[in-house]
ModelCIF file with pLDDT and N, C-alpha, C, O atoms, coordinates in Angstrom:
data_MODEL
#
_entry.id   MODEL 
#
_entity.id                         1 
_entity.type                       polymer 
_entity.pdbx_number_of_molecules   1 
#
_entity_poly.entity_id                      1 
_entity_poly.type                           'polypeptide(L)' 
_entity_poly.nstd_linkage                   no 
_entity_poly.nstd_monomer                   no 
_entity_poly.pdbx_seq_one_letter_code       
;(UNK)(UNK)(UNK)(UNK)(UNK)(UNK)(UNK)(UNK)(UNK)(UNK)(UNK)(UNK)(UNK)(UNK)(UNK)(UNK)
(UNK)(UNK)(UNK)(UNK)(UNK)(UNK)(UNK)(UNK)(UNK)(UNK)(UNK)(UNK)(UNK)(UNK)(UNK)(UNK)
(UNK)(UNK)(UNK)(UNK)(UNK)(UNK)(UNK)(UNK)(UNK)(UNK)(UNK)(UNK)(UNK)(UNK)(UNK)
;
_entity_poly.pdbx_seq_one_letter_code_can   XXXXXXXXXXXXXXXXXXXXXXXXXXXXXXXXXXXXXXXXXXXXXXX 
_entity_poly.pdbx_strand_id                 A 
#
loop_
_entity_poly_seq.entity_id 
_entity_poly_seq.num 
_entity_poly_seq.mon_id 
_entity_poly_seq.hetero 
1 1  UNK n 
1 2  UNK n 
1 3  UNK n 
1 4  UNK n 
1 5  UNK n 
1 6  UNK n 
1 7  UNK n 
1 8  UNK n 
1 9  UNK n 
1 10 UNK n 
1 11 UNK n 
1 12 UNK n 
1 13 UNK n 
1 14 UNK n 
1 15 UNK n 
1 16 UNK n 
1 17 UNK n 
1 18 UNK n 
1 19 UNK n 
1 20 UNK n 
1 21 UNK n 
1 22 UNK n 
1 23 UNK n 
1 24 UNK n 
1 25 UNK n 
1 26 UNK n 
1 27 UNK n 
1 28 UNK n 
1 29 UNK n 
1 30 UNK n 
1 31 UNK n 
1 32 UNK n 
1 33 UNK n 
1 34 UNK n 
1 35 UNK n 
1 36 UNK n 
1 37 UNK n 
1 38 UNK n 
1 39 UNK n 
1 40 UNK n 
1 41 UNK n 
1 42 UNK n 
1 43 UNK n 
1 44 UNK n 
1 45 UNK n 
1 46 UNK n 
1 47 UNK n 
#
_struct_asym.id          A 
_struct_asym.entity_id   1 
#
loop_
_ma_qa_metric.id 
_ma_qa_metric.mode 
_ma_qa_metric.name 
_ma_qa_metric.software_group_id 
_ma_qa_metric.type 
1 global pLDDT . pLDDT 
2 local  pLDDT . pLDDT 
#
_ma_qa_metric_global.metric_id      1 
_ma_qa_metric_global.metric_value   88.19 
_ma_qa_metric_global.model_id       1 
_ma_qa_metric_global.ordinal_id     1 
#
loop_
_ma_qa_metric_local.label_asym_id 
_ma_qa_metric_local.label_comp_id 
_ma_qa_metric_local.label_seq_id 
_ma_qa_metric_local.metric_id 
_ma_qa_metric_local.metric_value 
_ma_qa_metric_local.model_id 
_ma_qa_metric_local.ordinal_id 
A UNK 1  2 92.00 1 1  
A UNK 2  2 90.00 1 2  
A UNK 3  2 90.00 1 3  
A UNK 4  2 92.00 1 4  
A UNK 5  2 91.00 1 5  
A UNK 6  2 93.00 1 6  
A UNK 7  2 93.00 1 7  
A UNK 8  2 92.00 1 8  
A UNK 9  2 93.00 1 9  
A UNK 10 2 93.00 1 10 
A UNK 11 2 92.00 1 11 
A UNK 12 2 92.00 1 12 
A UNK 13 2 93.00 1 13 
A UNK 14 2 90.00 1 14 
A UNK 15 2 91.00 1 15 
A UNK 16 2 92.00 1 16 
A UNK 17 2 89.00 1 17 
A UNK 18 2 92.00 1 18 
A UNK 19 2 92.00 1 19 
A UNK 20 2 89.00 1 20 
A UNK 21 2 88.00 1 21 
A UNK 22 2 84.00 1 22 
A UNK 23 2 85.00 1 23 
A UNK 24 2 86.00 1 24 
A UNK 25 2 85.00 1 25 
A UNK 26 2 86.00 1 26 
A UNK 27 2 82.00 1 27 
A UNK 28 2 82.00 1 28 
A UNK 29 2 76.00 1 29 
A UNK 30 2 84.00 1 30 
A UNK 31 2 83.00 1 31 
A UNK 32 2 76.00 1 32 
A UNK 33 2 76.00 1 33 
A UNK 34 2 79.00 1 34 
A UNK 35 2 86.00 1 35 
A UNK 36 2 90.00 1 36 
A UNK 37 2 92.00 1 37 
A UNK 38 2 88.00 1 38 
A UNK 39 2 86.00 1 39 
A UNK 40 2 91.00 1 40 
A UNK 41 2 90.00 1 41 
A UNK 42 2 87.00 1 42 
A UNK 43 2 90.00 1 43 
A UNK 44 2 93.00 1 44 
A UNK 45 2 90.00 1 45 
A UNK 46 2 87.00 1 46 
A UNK 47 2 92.00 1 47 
#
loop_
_atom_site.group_PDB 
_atom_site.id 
_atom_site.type_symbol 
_atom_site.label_atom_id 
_atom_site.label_alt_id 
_atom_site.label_comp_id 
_atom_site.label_asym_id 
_atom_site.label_entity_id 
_atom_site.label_seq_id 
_atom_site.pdbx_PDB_ins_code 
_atom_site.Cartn_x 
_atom_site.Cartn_y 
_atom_site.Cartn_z 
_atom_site.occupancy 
_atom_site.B_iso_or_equiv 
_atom_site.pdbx_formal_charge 
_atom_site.auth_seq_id 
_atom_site.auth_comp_id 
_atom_site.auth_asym_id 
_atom_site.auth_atom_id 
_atom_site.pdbx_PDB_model_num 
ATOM 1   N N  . UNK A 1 1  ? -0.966 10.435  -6.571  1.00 92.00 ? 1  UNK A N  1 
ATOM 2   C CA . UNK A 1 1  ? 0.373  10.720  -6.043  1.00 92.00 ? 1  UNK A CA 1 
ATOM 3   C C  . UNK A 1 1  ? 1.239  11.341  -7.136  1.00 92.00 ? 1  UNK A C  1 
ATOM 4   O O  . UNK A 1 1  ? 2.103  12.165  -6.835  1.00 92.00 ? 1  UNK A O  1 
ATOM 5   N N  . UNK A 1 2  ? 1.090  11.076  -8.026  1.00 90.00 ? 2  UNK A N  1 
ATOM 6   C CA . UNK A 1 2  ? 1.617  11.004  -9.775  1.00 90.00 ? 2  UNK A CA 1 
ATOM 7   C C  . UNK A 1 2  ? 3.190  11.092  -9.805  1.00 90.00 ? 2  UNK A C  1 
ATOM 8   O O  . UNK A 1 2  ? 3.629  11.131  -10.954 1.00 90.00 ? 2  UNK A O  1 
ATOM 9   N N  . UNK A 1 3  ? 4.077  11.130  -8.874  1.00 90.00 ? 3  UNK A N  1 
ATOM 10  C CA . UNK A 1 3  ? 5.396  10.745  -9.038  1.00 90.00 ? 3  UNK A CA 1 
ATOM 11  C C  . UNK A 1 3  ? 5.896  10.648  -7.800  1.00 90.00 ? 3  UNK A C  1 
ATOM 12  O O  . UNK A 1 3  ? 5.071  10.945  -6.936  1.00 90.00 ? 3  UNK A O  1 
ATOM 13  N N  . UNK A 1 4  ? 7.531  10.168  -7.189  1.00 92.00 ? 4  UNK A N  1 
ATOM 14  C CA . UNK A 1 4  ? 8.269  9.793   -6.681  1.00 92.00 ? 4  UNK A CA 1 
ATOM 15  C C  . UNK A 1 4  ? 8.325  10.517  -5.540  1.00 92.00 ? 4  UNK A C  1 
ATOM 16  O O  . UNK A 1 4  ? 8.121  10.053  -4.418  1.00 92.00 ? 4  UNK A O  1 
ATOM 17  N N  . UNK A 1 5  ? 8.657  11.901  -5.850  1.00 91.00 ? 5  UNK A N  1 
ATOM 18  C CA . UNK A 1 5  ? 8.977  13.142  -4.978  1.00 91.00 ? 5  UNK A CA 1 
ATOM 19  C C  . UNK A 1 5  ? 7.575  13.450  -4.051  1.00 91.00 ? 5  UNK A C  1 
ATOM 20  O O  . UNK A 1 5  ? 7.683  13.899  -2.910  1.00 91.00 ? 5  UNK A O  1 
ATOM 21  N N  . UNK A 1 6  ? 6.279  13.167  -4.654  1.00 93.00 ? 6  UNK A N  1 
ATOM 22  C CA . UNK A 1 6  ? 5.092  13.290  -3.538  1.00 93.00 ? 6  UNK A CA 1 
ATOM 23  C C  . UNK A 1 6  ? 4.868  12.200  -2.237  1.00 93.00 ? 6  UNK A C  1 
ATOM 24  O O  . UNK A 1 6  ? 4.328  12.430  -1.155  1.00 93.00 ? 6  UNK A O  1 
ATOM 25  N N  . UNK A 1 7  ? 5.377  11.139  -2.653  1.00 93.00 ? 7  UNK A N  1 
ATOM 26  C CA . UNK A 1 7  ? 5.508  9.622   -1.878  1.00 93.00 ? 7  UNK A CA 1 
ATOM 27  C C  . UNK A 1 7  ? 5.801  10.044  -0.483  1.00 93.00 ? 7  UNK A C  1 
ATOM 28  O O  . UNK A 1 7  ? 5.009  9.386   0.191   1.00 93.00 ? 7  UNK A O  1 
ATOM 29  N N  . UNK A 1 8  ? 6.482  10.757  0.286   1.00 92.00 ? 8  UNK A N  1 
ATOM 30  C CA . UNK A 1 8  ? 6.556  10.909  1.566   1.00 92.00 ? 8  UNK A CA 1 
ATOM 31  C C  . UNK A 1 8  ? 5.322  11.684  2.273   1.00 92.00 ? 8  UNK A C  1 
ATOM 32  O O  . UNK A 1 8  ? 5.034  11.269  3.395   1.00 92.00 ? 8  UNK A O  1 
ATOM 33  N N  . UNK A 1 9  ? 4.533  12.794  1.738   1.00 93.00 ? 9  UNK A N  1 
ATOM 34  C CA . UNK A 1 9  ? 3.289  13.848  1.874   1.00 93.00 ? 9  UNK A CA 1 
ATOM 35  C C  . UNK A 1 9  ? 2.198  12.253  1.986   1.00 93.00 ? 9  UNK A C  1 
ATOM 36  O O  . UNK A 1 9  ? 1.527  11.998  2.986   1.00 93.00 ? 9  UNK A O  1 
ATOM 37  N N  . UNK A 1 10 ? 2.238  11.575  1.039   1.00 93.00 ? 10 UNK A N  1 
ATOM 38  C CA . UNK A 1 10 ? 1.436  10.664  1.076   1.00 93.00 ? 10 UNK A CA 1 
ATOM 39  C C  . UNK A 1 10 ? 1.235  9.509   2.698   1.00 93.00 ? 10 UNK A C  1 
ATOM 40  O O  . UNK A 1 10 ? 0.372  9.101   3.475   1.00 93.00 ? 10 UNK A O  1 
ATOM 41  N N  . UNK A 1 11 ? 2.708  9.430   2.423   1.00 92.00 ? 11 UNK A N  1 
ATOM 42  C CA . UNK A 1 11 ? 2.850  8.216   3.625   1.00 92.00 ? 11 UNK A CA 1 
ATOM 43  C C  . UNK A 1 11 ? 2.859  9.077   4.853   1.00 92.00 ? 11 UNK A C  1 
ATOM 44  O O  . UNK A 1 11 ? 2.707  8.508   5.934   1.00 92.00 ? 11 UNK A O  1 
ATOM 45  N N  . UNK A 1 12 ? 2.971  9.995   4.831   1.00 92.00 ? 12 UNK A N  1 
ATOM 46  C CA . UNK A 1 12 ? 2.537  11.096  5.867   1.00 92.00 ? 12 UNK A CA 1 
ATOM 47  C C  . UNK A 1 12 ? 1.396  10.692  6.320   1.00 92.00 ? 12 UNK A C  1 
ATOM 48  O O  . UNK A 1 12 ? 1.114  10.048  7.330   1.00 92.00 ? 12 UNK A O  1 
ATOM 49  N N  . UNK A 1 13 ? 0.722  11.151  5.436   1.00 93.00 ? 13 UNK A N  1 
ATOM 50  C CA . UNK A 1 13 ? -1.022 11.203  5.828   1.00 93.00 ? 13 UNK A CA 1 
ATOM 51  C C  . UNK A 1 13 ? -2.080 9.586   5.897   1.00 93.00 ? 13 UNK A C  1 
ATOM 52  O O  . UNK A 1 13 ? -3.260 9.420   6.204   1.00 93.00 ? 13 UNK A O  1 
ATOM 53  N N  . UNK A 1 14 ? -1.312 8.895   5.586   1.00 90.00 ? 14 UNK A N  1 
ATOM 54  C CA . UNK A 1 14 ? -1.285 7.402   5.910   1.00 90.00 ? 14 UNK A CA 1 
ATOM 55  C C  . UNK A 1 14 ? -2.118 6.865   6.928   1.00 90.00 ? 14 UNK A C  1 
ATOM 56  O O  . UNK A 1 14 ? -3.213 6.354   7.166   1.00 90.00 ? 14 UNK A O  1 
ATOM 57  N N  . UNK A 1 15 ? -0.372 7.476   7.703   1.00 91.00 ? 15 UNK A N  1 
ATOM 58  C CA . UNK A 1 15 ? 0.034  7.305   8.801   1.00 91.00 ? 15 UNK A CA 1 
ATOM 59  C C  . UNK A 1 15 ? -0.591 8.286   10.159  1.00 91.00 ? 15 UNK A C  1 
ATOM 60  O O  . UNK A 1 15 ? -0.414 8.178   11.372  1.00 91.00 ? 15 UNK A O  1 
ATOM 61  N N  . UNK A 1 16 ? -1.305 9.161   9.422   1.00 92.00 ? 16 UNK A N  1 
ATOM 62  C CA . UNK A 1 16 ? -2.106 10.071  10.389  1.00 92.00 ? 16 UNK A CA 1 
ATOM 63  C C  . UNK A 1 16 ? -3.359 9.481   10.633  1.00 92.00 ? 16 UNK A C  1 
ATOM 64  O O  . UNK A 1 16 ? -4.014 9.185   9.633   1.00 92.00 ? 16 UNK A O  1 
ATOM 65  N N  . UNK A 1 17 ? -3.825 9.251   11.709  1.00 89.00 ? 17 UNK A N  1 
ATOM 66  C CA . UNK A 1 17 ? -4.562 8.536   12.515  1.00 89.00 ? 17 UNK A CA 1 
ATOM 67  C C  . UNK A 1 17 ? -6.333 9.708   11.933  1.00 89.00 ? 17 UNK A C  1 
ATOM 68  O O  . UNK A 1 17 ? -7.476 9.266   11.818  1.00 89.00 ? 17 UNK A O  1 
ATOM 69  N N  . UNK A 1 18 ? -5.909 11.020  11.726  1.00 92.00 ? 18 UNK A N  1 
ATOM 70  C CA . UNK A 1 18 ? -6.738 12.197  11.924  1.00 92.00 ? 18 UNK A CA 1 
ATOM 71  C C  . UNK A 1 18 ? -7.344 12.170  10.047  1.00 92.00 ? 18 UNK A C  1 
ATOM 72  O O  . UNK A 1 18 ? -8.422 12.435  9.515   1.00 92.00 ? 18 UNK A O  1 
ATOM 73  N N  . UNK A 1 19 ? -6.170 11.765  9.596   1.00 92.00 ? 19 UNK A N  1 
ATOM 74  C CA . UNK A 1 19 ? -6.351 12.083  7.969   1.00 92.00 ? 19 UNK A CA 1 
ATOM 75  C C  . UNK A 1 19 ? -7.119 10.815  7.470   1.00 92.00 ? 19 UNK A C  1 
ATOM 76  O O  . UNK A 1 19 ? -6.768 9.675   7.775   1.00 92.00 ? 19 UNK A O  1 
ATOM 77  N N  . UNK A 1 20 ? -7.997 11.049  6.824   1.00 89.00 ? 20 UNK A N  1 
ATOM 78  C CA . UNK A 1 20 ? -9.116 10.160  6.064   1.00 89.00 ? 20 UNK A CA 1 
ATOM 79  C C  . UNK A 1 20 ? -8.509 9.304   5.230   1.00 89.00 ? 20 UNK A C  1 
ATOM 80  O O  . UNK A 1 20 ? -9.128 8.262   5.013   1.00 89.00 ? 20 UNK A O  1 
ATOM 81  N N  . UNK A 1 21 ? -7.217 9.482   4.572   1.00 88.00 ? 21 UNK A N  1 
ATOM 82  C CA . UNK A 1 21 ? -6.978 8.753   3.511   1.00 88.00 ? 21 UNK A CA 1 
ATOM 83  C C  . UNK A 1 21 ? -6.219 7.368   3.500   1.00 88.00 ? 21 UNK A C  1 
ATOM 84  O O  . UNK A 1 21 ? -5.968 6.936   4.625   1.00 88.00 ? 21 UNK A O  1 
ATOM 85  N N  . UNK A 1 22 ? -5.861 6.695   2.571   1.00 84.00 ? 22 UNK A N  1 
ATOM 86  C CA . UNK A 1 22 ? -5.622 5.634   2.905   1.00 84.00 ? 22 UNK A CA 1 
ATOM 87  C C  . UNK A 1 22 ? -5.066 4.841   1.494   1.00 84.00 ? 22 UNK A C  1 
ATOM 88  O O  . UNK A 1 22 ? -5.566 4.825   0.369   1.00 84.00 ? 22 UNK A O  1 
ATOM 89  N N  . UNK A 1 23 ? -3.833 4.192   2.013   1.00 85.00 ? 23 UNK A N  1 
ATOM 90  C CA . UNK A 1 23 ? -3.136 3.842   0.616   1.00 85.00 ? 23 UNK A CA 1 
ATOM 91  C C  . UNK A 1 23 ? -3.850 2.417   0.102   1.00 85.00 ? 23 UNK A C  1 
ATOM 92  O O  . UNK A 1 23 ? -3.773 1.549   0.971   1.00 85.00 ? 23 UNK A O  1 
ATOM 93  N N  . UNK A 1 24 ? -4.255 2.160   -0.628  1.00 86.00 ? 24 UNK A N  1 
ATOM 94  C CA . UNK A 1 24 ? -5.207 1.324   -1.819  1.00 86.00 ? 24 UNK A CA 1 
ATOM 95  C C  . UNK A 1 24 ? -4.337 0.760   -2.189  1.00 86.00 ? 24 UNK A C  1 
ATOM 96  O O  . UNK A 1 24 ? -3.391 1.439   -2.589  1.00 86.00 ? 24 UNK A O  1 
ATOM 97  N N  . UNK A 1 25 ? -4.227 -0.643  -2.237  1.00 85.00 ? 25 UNK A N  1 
ATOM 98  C CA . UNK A 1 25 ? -3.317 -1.967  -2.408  1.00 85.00 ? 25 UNK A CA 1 
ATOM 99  C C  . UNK A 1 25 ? -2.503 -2.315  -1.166  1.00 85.00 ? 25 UNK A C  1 
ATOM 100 O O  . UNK A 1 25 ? -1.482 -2.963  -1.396  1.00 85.00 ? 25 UNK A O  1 
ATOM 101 N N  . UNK A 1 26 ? -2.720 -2.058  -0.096  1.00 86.00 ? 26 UNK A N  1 
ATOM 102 C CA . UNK A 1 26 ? -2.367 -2.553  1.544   1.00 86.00 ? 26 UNK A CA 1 
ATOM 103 C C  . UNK A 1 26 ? -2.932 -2.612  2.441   1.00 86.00 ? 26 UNK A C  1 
ATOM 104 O O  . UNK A 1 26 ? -3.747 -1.862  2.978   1.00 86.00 ? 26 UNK A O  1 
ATOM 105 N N  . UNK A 1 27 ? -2.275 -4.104  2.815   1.00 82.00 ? 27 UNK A N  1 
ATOM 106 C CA . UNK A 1 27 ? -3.573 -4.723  3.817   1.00 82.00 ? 27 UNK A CA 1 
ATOM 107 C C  . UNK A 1 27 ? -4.322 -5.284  3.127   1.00 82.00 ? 27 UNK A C  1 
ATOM 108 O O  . UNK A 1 27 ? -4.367 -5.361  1.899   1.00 82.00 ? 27 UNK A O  1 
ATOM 109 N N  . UNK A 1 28 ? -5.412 -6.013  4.469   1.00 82.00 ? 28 UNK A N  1 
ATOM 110 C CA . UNK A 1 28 ? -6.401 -6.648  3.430   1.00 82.00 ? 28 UNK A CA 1 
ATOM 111 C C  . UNK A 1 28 ? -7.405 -7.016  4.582   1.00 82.00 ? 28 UNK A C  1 
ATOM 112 O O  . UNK A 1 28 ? -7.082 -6.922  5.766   1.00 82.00 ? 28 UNK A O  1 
ATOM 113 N N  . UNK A 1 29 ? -8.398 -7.356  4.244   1.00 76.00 ? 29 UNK A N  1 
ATOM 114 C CA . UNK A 1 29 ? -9.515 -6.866  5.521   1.00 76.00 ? 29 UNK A CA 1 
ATOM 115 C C  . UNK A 1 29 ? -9.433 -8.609  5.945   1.00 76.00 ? 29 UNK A C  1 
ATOM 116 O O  . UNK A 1 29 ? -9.472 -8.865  7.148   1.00 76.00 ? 29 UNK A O  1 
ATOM 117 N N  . UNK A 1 30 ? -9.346 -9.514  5.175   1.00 84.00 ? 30 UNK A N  1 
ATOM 118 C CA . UNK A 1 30 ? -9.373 -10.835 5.268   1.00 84.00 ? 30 UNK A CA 1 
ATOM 119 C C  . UNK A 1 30 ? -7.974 -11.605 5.770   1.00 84.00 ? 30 UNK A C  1 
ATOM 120 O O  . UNK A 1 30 ? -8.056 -12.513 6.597   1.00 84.00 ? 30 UNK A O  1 
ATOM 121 N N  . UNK A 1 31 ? -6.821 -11.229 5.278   1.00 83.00 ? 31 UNK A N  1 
ATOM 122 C CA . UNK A 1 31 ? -5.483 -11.431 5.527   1.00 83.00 ? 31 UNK A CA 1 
ATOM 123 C C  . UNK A 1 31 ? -4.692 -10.244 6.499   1.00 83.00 ? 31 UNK A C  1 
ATOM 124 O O  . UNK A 1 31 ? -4.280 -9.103  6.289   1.00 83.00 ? 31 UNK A O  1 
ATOM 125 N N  . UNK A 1 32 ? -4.720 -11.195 7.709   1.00 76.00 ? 32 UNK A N  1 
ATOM 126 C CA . UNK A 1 32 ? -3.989 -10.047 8.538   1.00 76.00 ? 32 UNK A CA 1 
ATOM 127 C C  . UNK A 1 32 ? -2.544 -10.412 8.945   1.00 76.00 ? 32 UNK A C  1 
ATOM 128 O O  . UNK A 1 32 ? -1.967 -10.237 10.018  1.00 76.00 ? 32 UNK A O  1 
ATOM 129 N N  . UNK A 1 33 ? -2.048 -11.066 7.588   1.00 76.00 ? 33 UNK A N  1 
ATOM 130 C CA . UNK A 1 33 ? -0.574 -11.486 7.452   1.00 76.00 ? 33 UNK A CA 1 
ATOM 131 C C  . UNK A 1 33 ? -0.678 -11.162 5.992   1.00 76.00 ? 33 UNK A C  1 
ATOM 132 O O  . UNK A 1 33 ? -1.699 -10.792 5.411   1.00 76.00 ? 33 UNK A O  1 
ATOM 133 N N  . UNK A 1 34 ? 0.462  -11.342 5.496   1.00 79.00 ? 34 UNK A N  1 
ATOM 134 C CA . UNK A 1 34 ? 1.198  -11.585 3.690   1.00 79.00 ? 34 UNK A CA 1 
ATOM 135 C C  . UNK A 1 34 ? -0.331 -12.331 2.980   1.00 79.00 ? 34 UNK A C  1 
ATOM 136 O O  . UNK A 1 34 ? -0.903 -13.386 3.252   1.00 79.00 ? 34 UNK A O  1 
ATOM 137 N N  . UNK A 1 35 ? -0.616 -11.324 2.055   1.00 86.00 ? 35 UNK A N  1 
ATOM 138 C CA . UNK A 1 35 ? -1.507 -11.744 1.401   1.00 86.00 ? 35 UNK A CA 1 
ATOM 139 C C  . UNK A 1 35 ? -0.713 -12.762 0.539   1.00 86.00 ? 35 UNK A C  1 
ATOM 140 O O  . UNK A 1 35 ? 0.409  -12.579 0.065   1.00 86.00 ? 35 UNK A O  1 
ATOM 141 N N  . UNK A 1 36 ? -1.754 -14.237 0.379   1.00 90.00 ? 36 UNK A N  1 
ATOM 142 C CA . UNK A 1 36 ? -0.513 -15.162 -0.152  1.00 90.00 ? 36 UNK A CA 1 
ATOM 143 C C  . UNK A 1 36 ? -0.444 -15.106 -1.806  1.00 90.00 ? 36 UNK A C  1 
ATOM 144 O O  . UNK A 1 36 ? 0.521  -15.391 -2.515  1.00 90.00 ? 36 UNK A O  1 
ATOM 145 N N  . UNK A 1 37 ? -1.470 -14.752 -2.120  1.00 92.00 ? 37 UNK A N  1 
ATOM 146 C CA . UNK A 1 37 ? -1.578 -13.995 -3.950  1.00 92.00 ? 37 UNK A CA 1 
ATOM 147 C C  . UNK A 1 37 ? -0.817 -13.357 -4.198  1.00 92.00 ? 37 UNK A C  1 
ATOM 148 O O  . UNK A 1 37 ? -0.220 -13.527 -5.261  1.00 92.00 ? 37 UNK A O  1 
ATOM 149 N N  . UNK A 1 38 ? -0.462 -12.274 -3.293  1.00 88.00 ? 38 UNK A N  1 
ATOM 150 C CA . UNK A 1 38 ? 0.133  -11.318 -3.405  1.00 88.00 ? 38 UNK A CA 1 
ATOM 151 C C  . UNK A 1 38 ? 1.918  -11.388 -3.597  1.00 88.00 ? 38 UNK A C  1 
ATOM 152 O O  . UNK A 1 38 ? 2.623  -10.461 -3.994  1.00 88.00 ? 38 UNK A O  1 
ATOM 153 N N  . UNK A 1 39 ? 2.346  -12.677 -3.215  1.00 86.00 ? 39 UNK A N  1 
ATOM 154 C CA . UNK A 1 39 ? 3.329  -13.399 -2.722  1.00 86.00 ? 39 UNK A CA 1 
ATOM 155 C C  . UNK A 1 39 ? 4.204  -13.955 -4.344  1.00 86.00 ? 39 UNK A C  1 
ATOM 156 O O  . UNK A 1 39 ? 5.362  -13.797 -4.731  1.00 86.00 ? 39 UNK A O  1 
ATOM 157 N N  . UNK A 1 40 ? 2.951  -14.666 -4.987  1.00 91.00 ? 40 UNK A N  1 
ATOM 158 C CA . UNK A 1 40 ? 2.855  -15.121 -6.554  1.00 91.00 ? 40 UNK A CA 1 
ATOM 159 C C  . UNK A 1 40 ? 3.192  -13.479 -7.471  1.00 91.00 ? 40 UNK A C  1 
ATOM 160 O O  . UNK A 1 40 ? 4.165  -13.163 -8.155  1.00 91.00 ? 40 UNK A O  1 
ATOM 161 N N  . UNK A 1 41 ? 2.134  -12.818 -7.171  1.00 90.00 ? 41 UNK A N  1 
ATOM 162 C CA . UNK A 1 41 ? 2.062  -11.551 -8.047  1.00 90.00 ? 41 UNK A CA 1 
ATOM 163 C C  . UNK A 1 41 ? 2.949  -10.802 -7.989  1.00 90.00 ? 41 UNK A C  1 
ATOM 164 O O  . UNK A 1 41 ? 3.081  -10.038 -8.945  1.00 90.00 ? 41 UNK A O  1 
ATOM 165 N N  . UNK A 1 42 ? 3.869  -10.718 -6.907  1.00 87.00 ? 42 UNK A N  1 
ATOM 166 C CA . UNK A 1 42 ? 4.790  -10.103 -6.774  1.00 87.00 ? 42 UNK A CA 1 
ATOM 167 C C  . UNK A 1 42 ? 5.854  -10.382 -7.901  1.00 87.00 ? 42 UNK A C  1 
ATOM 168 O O  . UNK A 1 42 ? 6.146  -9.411  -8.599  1.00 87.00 ? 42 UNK A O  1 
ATOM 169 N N  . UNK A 1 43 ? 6.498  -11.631 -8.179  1.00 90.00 ? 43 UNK A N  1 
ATOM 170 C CA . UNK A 1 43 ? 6.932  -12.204 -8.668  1.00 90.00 ? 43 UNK A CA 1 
ATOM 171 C C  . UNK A 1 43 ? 6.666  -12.127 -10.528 1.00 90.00 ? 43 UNK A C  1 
ATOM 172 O O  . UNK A 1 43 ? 7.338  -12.216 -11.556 1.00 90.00 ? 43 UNK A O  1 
ATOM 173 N N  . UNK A 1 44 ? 5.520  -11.950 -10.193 1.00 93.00 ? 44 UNK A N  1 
ATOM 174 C CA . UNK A 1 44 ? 5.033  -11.925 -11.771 1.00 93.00 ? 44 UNK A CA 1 
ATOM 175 C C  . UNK A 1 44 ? 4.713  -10.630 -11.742 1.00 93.00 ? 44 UNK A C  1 
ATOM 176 O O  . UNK A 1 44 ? 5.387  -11.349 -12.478 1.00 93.00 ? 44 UNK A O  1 
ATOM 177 N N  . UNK A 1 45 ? 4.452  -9.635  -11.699 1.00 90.00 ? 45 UNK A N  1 
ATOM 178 C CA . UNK A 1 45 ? 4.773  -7.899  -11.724 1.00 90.00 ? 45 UNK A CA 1 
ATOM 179 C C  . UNK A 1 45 ? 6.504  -8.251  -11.970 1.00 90.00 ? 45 UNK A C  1 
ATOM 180 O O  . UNK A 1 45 ? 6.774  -8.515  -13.142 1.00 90.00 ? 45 UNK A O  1 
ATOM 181 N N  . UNK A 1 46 ? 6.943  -8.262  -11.604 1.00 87.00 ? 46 UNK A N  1 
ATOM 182 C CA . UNK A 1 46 ? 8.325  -8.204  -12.037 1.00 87.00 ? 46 UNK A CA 1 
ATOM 183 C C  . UNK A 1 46 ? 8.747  -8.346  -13.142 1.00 87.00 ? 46 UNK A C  1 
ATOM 184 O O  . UNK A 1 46 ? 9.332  -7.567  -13.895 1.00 87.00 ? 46 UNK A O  1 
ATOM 185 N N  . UNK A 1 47 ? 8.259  -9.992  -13.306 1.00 92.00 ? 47 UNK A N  1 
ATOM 186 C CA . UNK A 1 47 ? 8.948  -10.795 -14.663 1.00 92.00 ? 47 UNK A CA 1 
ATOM 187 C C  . UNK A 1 47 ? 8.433  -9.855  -16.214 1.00 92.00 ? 47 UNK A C  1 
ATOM 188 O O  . UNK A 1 47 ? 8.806  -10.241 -17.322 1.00 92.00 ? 47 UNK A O  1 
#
């Protein structure tokens, strides 16, 4: 993606049912709610 200004082209193609790609760190094939790790890590990415 490599900066800010590409982020919409991206979530574009997401979101296209047709386009192959797919954003890497969402979702989760096991958790089909709030990953609960993810919940902790959030928190600590921050700090």
């Amino acid at each position: 993606i490599g900066s800010v200004d590409r982020i919409p082209h991206f979530v574009a193609r997401a979101k296209d049912k047709n386009d192959p790609f797919r954003l890497m760190g969402f979702g989760h094939r096991v958790y089909r709610n709030y990953d609960p790790r993810a919940v902790v890590m959030r928190d600590t990415c921050h700090a």
